[in-house]
Protein backbone atom coordinates (compact mmCIF):
# COMPACT_ATOMS: atom_id res chain seq x y z
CA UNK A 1 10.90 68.36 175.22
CA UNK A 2 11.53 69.38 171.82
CA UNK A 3 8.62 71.60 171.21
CA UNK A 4 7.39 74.94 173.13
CA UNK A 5 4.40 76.36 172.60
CA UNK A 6 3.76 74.48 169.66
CA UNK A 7 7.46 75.24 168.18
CA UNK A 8 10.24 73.62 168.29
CA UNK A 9 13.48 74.92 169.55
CA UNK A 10 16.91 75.00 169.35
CA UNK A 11 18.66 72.76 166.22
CA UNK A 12 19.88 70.21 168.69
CA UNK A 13 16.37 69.46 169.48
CA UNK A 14 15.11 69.85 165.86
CA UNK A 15 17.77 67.45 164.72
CA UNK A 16 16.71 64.60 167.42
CA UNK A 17 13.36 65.62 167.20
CA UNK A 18 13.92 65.07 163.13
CA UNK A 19 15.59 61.68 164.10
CA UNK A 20 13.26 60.17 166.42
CA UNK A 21 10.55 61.23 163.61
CA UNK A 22 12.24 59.58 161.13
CA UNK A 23 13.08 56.22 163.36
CA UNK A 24 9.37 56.12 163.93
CA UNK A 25 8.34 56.50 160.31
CA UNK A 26 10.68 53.40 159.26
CA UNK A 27 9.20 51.41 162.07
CA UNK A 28 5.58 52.17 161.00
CA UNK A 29 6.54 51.63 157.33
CA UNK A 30 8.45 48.12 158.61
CA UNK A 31 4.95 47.64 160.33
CA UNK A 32 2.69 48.36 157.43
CA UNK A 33 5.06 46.27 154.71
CA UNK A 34 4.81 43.01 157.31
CA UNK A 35 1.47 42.78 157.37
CA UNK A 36 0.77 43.28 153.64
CA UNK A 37 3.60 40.28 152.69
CA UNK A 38 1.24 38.41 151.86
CA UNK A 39 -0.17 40.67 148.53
CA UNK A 40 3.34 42.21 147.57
CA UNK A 41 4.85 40.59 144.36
CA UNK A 42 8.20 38.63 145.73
CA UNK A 43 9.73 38.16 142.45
CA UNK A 44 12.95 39.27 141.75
CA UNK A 45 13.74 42.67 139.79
CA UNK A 46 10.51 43.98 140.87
CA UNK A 47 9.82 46.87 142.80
CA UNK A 48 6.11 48.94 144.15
CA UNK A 49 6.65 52.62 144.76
CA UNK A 50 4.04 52.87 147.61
CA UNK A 51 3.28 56.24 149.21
CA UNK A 52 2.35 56.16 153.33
CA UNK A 53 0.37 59.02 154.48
CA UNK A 54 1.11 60.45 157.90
CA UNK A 55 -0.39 63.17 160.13
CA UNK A 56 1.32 64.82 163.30
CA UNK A 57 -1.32 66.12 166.20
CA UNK A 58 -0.92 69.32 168.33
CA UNK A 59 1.44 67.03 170.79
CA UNK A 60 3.51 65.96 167.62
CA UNK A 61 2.33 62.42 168.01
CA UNK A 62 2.85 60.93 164.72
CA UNK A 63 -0.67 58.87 163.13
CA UNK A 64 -0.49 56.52 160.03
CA UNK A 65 -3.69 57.87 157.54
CA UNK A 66 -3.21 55.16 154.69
CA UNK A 67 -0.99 53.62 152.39
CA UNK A 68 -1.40 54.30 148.88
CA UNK A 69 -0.85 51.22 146.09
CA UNK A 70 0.03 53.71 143.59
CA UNK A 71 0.28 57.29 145.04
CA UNK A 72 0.46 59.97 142.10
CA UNK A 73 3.38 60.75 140.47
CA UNK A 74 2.71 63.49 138.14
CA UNK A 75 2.91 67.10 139.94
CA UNK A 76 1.83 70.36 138.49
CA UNK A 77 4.09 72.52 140.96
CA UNK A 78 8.01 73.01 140.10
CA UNK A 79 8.85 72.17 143.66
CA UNK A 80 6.98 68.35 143.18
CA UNK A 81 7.82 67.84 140.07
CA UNK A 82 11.70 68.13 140.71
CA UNK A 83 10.35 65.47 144.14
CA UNK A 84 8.77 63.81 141.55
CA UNK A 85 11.83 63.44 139.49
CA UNK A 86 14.47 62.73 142.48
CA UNK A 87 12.78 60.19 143.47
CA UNK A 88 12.27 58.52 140.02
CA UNK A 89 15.78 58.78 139.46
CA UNK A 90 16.93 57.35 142.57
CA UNK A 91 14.79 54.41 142.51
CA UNK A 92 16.18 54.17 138.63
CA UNK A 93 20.16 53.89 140.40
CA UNK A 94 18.94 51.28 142.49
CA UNK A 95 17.27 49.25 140.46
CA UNK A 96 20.21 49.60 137.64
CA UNK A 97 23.09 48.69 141.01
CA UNK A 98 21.19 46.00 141.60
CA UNK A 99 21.12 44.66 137.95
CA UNK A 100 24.58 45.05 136.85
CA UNK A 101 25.51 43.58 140.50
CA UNK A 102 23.04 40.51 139.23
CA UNK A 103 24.80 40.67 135.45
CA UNK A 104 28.03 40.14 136.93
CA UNK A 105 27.09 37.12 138.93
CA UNK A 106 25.32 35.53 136.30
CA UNK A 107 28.36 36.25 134.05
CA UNK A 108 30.89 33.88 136.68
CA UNK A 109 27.83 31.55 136.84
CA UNK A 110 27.65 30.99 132.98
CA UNK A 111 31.44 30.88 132.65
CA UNK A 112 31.97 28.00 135.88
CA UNK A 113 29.38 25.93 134.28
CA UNK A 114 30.31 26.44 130.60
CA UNK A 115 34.07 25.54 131.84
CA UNK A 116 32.14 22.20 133.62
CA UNK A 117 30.46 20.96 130.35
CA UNK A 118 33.55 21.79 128.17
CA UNK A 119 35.50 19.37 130.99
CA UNK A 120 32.40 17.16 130.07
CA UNK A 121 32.38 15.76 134.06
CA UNK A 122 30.43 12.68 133.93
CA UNK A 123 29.36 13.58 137.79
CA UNK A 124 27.76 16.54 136.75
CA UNK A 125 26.36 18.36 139.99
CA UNK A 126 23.34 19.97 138.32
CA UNK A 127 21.56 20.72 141.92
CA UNK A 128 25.07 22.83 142.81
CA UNK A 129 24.68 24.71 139.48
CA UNK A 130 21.18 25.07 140.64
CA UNK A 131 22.27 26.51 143.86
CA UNK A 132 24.80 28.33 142.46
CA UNK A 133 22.62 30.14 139.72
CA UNK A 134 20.20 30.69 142.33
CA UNK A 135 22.94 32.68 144.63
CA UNK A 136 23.67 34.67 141.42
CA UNK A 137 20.24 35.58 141.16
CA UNK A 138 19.37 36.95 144.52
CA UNK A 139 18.82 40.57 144.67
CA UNK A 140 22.07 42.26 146.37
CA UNK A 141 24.48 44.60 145.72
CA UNK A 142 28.06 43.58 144.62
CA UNK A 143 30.61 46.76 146.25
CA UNK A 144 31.96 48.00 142.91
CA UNK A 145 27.53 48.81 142.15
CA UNK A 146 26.24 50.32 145.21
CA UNK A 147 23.90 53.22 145.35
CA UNK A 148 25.70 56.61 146.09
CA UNK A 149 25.53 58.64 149.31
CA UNK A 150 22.87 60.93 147.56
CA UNK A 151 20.18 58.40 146.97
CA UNK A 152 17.37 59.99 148.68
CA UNK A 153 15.79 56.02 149.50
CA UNK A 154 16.76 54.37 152.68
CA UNK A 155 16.58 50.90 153.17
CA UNK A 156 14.01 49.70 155.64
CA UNK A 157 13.74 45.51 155.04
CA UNK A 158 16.03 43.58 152.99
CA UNK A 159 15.51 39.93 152.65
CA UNK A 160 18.37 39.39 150.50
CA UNK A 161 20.73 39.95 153.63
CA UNK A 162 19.42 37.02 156.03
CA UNK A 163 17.29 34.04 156.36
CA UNK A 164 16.01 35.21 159.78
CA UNK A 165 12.94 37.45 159.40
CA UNK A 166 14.00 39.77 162.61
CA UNK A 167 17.03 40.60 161.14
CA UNK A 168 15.85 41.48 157.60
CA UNK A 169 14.01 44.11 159.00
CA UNK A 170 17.39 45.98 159.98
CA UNK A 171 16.28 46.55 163.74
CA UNK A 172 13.53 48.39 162.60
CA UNK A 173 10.90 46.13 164.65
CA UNK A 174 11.43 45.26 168.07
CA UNK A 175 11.74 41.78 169.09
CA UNK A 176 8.67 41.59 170.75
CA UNK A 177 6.83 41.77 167.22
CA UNK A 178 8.67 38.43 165.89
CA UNK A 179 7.13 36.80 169.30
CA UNK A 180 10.72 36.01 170.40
């Protein structure tokens, strides 16, 4: 039990009490996102900032209370507004890792098939440049642009990473919610 009389106790429990709080908030999250799919934007370079709103009871049973589309960003108190401004500046690194890891890959693509067309190759293989550009495109991280250890975002899906739907959601979801 991590909790006594309404308190919790000792760090050890705090810390797996923290944990197991935070495991279940991905897994709702990983919940919530997989049933909207079907209204989030899938394009490429595009992100939501969405905002979940939780609630823990007296037994510190953790409740979902809504998601918001577009939660508010702009806080009056010094405390939220430096939140406010983490958080912005996070997401910012991620999104910019994730470009320059894009621009790179886009660079080689250009340069392979401007090298092709100079050779002038009468077998041309447009549908591998097509694949090829379309690997270059996809939105993942090349290791000399990832996000540093103090990025306050945690991944919870990532599509980029697999075909397979279970695994995308980075063992977030059981298995029984794929029906596997």
């Amino acid at each position: 039990m991590y909790y006594k009389q309404g308190r919790l106790v000792g760090e050890e429990e705090k810390r797996a009490f923290l944990e197991n709080l935070r495991h279940k908030f991905k897994t709702a999250i990983a919940h919530i996102i997989r049933m909207s799919q079907s209204v989030l934007e899938k394009r490429s370079g595009s992100y939501r900032v969405m905002g979940f709103d939780f609630m823990l009871d007296q037994n510190l049973n953790l409740w979902f209370i809504e998601a918001n589309n577009a939660p508010q960003m702009s806080q009056t108190e010094k405390y939220r507004r430096q939140f406010t401004e983490i958080l912005i500046r996070d997401a910012l690194e991620i999104e910019f890792a994730l470009l320059r890891s894009r621009m790179k890959r886009v660079r080689e693509f250009v340069q392979i098939a401007a090298e092709e067309y100079r050779m002038k190759l009468e077998d041309w293989d447009k549908e591998a440049l097509r694949e090829m550009f379309k690997e270059a495109n996809k939105e993942k991280w090349e290791p000399e642009f990832q996000v540093s250890s103090t990025n306050t975002w945690e991944k919870i899906i990532d599509f980029s990473l697999s075909e397979n739907e279970e695994s995308a959601y980075l063992g977030n979801l059981d298995q029984s919610c794929f029906g596997v």
